[in-house]
PDB file of N, CA and C in Angstrom:
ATOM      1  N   UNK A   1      65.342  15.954  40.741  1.00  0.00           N
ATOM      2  CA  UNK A   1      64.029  16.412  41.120  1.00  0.00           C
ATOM      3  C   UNK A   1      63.839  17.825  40.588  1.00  0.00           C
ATOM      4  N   UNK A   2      62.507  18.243  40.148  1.00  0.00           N
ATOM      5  CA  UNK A   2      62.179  19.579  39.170  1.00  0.00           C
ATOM      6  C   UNK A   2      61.566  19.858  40.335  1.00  0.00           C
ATOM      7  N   UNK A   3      61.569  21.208  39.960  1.00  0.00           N
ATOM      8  CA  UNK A   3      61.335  21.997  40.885  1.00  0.00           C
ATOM      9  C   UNK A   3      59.374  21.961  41.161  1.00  0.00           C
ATOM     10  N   UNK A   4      58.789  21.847  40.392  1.00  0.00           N
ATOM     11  CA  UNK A   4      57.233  21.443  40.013  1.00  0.00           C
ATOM     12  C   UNK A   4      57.119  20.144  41.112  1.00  0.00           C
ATOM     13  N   UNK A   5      57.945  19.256  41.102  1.00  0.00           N
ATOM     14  CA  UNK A   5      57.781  18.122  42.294  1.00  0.00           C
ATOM     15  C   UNK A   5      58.422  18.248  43.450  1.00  0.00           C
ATOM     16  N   UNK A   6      59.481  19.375  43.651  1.00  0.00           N
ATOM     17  CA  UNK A   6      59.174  19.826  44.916  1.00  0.00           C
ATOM     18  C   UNK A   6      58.032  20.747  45.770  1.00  0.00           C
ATOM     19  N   UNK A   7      57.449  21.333  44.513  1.00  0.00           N
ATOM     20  CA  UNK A   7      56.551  22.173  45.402  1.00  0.00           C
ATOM     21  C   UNK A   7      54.809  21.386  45.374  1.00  0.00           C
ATOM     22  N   UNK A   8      54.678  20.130  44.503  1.00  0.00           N
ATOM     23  CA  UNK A   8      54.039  19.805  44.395  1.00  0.00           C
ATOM     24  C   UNK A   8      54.372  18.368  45.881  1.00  0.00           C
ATOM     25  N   UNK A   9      55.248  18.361  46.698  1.00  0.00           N
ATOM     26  CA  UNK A   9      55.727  17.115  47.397  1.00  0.00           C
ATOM     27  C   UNK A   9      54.876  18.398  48.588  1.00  0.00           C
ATOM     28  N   UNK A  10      55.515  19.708  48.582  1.00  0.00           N
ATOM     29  CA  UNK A  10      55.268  20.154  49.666  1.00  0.00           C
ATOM     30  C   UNK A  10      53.889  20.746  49.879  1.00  0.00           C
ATOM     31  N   UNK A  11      53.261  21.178  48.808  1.00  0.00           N
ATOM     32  CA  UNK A  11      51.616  21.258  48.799  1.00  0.00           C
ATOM     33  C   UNK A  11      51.064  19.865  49.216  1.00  0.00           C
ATOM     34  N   UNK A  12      51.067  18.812  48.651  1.00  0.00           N
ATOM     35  CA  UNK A  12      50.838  17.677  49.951  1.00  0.00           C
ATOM     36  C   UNK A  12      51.294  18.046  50.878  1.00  0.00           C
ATOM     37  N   UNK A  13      52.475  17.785  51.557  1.00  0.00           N
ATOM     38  CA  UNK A  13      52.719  17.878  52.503  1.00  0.00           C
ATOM     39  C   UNK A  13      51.597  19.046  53.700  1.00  0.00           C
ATOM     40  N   UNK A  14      51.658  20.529  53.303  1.00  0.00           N
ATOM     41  CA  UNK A  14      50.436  20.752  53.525  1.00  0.00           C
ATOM     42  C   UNK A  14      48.936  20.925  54.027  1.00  0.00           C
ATOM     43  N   UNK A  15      48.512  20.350  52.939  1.00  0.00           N
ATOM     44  CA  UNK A  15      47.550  19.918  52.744  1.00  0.00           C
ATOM     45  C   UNK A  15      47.052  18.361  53.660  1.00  0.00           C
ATOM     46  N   UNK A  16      48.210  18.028  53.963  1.00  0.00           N
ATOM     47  CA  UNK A  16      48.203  16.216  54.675  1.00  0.00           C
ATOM     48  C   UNK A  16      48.040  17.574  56.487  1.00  0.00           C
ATOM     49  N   UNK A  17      48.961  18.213  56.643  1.00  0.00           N
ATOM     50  CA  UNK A  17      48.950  19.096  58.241  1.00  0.00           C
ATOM     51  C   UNK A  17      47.550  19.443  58.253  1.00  0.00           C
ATOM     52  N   UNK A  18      47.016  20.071  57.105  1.00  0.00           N
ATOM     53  CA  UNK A  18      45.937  21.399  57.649  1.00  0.00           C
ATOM     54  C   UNK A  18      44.642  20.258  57.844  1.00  0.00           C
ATOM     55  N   UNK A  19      45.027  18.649  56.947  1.00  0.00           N
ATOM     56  CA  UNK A  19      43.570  17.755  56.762  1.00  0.00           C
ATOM     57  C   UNK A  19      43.831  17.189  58.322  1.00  0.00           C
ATOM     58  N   UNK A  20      44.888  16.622  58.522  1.00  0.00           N
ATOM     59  CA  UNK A  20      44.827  15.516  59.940  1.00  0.00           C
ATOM     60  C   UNK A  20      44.714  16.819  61.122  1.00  0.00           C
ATOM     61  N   UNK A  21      45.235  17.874  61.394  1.00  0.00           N
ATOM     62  CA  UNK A  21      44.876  18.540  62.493  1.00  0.00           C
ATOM     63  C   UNK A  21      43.508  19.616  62.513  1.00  0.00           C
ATOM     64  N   UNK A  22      42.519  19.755  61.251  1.00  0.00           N
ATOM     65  CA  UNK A  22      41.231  19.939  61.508  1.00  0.00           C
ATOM     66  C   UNK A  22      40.339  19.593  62.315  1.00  0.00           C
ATOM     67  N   UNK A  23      40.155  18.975  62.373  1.00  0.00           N
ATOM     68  CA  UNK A  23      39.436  17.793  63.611  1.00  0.00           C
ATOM     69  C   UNK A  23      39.624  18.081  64.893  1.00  0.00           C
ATOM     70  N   UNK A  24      40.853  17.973  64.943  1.00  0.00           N
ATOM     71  CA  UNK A  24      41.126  18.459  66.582  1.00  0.00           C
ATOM     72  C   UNK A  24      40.700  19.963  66.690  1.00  0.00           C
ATOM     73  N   UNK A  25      41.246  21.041  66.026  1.00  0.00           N
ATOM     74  CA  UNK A  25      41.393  22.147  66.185  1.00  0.00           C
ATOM     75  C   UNK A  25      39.698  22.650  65.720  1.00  0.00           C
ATOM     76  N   UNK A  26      38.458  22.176  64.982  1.00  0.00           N
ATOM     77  CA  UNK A  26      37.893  22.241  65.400  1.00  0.00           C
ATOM     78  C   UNK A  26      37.310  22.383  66.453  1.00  0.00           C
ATOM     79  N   UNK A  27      37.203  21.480  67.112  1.00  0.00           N
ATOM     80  CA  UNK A  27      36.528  20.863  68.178  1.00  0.00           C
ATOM     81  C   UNK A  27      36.793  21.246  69.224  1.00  0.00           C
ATOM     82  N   UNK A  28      38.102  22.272  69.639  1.00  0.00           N
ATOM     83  CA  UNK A  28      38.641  22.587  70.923  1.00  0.00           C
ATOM     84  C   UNK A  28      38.458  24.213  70.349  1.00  0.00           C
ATOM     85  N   UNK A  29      38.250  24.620  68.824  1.00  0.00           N
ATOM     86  CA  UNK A  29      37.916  25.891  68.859  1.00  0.00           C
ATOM     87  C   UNK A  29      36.009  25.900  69.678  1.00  0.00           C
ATOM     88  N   UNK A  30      35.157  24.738  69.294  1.00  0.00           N
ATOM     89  CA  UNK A  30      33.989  24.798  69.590  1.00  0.00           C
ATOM     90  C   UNK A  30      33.812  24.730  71.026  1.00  0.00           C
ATOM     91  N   UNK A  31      34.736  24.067  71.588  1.00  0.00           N
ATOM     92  CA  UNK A  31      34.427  23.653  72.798  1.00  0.00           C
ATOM     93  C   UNK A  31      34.493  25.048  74.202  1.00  0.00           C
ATOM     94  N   UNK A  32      36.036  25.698  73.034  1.00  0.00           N
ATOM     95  CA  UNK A  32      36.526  26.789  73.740  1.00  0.00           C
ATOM     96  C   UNK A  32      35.375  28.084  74.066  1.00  0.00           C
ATOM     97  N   UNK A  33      34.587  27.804  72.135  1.00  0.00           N
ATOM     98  CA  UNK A  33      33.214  28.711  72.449  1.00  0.00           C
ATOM     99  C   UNK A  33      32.453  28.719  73.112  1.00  0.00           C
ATOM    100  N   UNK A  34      32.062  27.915  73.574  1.00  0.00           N
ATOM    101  CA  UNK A  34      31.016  27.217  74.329  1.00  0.00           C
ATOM    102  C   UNK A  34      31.430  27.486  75.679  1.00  0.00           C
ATOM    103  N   UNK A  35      32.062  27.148  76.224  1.00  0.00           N
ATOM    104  CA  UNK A  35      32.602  27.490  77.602  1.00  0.00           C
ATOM    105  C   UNK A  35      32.852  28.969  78.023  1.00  0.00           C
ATOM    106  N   UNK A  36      33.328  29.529  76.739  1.00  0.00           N
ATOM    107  CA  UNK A  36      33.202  31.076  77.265  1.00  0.00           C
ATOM    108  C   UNK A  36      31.943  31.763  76.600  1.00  0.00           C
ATOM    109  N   UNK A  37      31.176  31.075  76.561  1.00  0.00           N
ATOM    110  CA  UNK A  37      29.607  31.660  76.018  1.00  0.00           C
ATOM    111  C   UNK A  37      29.035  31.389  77.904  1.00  0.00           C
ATOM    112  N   UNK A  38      29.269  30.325  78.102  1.00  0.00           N
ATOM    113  CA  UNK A  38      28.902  29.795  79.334  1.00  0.00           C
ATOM    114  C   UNK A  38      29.241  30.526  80.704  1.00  0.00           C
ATOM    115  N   UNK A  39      30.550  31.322  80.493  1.00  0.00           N
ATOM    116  CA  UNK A  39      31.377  32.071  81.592  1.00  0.00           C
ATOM    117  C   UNK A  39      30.513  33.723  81.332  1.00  0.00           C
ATOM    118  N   UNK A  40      30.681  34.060  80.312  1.00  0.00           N
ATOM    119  CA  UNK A  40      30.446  35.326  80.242  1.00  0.00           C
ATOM    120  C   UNK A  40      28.762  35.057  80.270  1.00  0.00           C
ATOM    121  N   UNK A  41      27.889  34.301  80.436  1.00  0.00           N
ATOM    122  CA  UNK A  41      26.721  34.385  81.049  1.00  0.00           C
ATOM    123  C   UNK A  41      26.202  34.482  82.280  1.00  0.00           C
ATOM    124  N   UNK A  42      27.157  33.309  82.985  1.00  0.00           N
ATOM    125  CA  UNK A  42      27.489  33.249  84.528  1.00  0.00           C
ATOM    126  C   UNK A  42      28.316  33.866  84.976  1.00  0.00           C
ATOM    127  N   UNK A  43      28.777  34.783  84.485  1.00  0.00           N
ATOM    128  CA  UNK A  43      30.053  35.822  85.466  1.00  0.00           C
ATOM    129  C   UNK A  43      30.913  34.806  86.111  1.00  0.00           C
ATOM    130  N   UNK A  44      31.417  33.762  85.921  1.00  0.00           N
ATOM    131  CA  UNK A  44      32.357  33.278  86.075  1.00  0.00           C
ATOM    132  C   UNK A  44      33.482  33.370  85.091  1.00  0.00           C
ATOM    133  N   UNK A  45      34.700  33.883  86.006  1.00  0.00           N
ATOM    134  CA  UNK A  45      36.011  34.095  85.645  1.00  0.00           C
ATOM    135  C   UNK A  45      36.813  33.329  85.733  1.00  0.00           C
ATOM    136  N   UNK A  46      36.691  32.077  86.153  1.00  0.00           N
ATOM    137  CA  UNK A  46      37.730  31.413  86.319  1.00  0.00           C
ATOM    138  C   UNK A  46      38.929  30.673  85.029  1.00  0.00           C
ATOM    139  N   UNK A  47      40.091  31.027  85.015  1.00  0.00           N
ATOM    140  CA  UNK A  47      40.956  30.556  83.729  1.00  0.00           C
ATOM    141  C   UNK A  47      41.246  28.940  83.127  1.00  0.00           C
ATOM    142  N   UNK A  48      41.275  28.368  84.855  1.00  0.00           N
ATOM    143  CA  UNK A  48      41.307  27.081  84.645  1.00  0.00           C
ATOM    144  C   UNK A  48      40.572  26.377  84.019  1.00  0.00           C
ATOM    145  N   UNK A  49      38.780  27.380  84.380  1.00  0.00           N
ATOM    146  CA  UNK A  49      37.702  26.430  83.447  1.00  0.00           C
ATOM    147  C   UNK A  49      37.776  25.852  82.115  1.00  0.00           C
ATOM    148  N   UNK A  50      38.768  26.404  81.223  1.00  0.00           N
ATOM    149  CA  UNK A  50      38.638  25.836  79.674  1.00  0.00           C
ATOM    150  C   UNK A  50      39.183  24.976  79.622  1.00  0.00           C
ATOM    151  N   UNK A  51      39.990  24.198  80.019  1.00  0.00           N
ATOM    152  CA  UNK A  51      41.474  23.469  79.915  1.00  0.00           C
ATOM    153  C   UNK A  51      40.491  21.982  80.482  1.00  0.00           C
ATOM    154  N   UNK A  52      40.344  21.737  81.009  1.00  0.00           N
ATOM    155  CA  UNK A  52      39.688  20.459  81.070  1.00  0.00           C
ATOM    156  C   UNK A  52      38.726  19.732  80.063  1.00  0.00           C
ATOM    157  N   UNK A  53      37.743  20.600  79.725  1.00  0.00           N
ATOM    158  CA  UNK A  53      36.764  20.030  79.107  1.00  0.00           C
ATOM    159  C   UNK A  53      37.486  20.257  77.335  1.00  0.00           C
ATOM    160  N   UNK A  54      38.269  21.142  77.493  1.00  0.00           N
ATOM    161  CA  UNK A  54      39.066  21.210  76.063  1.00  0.00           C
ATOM    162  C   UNK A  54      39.566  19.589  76.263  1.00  0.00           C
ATOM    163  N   UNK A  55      40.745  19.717  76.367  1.00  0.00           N
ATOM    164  CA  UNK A  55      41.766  18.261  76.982  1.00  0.00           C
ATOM    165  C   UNK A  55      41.044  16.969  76.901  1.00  0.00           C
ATOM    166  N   UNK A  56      39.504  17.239  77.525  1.00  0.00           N
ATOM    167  CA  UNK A  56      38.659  16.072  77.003  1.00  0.00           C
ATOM    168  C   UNK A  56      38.378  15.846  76.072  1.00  0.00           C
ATOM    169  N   UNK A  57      37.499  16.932  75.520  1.00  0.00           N
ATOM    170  CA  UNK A  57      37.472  16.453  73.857  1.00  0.00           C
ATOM    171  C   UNK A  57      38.291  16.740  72.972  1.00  0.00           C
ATOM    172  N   UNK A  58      39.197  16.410  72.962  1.00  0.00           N
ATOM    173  CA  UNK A  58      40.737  16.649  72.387  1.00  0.00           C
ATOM    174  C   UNK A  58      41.014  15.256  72.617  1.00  0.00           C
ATOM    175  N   UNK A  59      40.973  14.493  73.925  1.00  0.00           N
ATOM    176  CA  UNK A  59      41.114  13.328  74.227  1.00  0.00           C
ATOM    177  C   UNK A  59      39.982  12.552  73.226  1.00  0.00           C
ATOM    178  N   UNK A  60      39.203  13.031  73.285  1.00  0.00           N
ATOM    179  CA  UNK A  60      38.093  11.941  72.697  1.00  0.00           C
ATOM    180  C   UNK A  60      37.955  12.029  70.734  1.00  0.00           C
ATOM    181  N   UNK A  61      38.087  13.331  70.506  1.00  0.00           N
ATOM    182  CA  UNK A  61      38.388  13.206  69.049  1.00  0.00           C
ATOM    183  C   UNK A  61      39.709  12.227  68.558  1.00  0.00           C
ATOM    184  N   UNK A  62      40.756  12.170  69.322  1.00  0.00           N
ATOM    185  CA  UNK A  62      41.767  11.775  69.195  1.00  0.00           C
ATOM    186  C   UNK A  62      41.384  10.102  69.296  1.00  0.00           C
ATOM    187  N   UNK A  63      40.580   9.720  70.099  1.00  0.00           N
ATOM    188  CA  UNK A  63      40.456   8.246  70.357  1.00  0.00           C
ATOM    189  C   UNK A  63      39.393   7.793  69.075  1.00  0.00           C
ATOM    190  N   UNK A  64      38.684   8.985  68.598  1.00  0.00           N
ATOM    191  CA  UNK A  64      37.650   8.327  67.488  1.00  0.00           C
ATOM    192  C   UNK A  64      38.945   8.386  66.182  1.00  0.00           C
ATOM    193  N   UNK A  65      38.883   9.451  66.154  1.00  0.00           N
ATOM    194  CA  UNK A  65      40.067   9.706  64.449  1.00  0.00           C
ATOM    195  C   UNK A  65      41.186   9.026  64.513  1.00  0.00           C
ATOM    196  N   UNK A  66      41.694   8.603  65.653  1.00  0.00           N
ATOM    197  CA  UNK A  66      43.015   8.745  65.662  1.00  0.00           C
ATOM    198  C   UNK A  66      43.721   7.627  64.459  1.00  0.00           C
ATOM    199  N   UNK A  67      42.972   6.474  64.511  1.00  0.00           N
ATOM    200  CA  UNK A  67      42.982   5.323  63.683  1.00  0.00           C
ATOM    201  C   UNK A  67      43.388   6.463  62.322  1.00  0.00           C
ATOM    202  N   UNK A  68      42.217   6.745  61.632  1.00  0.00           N
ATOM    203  CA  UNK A  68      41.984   7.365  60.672  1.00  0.00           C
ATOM    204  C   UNK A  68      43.096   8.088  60.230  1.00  0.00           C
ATOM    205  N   UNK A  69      43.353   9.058  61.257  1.00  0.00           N
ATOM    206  CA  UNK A  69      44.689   9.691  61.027  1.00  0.00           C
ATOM    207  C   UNK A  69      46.228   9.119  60.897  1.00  0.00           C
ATOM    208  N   UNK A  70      45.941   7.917  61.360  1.00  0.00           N
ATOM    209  CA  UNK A  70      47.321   7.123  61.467  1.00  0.00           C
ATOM    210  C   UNK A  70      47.132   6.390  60.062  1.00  0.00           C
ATOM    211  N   UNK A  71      46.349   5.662  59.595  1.00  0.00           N
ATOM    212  CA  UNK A  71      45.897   4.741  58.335  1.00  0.00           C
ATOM    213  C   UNK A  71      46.158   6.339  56.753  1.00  0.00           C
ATOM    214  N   UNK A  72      45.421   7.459  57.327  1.00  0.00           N
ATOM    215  CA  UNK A  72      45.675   8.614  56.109  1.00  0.00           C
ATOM    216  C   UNK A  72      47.520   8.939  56.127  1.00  0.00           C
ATOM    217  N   UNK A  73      48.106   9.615  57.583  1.00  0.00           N
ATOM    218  CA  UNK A  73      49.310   9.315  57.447  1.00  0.00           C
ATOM    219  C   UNK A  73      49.936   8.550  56.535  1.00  0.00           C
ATOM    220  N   UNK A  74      50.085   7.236  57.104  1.00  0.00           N
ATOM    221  CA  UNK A  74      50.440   5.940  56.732  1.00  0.00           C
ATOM    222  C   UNK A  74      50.496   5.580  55.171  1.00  0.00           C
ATOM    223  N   UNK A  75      49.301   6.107  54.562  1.00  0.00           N
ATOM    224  CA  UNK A  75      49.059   6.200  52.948  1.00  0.00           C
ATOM    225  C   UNK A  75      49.952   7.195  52.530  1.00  0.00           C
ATOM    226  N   UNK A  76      49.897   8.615  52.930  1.00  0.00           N
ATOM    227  CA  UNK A  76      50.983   9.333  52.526  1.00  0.00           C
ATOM    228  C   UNK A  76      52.439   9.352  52.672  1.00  0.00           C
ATOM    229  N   UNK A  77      52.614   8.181  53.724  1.00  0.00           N
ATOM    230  CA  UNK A  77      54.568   8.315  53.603  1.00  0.00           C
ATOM    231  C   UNK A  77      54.567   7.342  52.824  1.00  0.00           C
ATOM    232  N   UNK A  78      54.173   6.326  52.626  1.00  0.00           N
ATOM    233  CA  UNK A  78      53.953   5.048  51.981  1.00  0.00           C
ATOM    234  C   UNK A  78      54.372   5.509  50.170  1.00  0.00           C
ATOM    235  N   UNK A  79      52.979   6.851  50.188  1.00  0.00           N
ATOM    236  CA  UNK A  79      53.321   7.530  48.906  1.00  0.00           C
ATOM    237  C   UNK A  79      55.008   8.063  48.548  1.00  0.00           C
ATOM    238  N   UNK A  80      55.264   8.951  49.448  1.00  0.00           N
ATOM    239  CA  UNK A  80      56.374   9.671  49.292  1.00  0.00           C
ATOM    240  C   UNK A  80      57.596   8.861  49.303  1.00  0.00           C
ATOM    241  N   UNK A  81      57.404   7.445  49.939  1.00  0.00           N
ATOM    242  CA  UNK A  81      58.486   7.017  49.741  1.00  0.00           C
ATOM    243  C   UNK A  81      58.506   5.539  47.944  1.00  0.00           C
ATOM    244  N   UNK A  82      57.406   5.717  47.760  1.00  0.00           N
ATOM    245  CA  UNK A  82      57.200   5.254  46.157  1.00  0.00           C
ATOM    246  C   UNK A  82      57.743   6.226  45.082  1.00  0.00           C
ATOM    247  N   UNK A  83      57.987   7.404  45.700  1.00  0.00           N
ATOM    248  CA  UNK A  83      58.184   8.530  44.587  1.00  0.00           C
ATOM    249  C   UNK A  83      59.959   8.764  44.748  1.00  0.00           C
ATOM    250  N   UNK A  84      60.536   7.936  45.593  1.00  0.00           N
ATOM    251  CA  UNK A  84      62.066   8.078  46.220  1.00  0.00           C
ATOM    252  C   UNK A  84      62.903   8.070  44.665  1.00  0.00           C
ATOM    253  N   UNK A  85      62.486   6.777  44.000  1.00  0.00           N
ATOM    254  CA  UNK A  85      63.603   6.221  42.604  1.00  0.00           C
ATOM    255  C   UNK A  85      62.770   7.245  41.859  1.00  0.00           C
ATOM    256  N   UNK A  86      61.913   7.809  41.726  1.00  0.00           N
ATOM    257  CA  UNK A  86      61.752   8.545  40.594  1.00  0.00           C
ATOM    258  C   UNK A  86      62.526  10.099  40.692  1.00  0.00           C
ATOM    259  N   UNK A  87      62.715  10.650  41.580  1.00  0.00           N
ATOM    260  CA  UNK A  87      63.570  11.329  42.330  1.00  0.00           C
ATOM    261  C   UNK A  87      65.174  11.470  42.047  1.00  0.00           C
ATOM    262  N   UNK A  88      65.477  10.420  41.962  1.00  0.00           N
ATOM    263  CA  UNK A  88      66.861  10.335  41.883  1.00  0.00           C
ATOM    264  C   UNK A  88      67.176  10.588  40.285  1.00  0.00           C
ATOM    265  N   UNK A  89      66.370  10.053  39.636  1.00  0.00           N
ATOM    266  CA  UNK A  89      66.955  10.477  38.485  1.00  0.00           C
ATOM    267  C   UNK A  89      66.912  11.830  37.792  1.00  0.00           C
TER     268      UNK A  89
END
């Protein structure tokens, strides 16, 4: 293995983390906004408030994508392990 296909295995690699955990980390950055847009309007302090409605839609992105993310996964080890015999030599 050249060194060009290791760093080209690990830029996928990557690139596969930053694509499948967007989604989530979106969505719990928006959610997080939103809730403390909501607190610091209402003078409510409470810490616990974020953690639920995060957790939910965290829960619920996860139940729409999750397929998606498992099927994109799935394509990429599928890949990496097609590239095994070329490797060895």
């Amino acid at each position: 293995m050249s060194v060009g296909q290791a760093v080209s295995i690990m830029r996928g690699g990557i690139f596969e983390i930053l694509l499948l955990s967007a989604p989530v980390l979106i969505v719990a950055m928006v959610v997080g906004l939103i809730i403390s847009i909501l607190q610091a309007t209402t003078s409510i302090q409470e810490q616990t408030l974020t953690f639920v409605p995060k957790i939910a839609a965290i829960m619920l992105v996860l139940a729409f994508l999750g397929s998606w993310m498992f099927a994109h996964l799935a394509n990429y080890t599928r890949a990496l392990f097609s590239m095994i015999p070329s490797m060895a030599k």
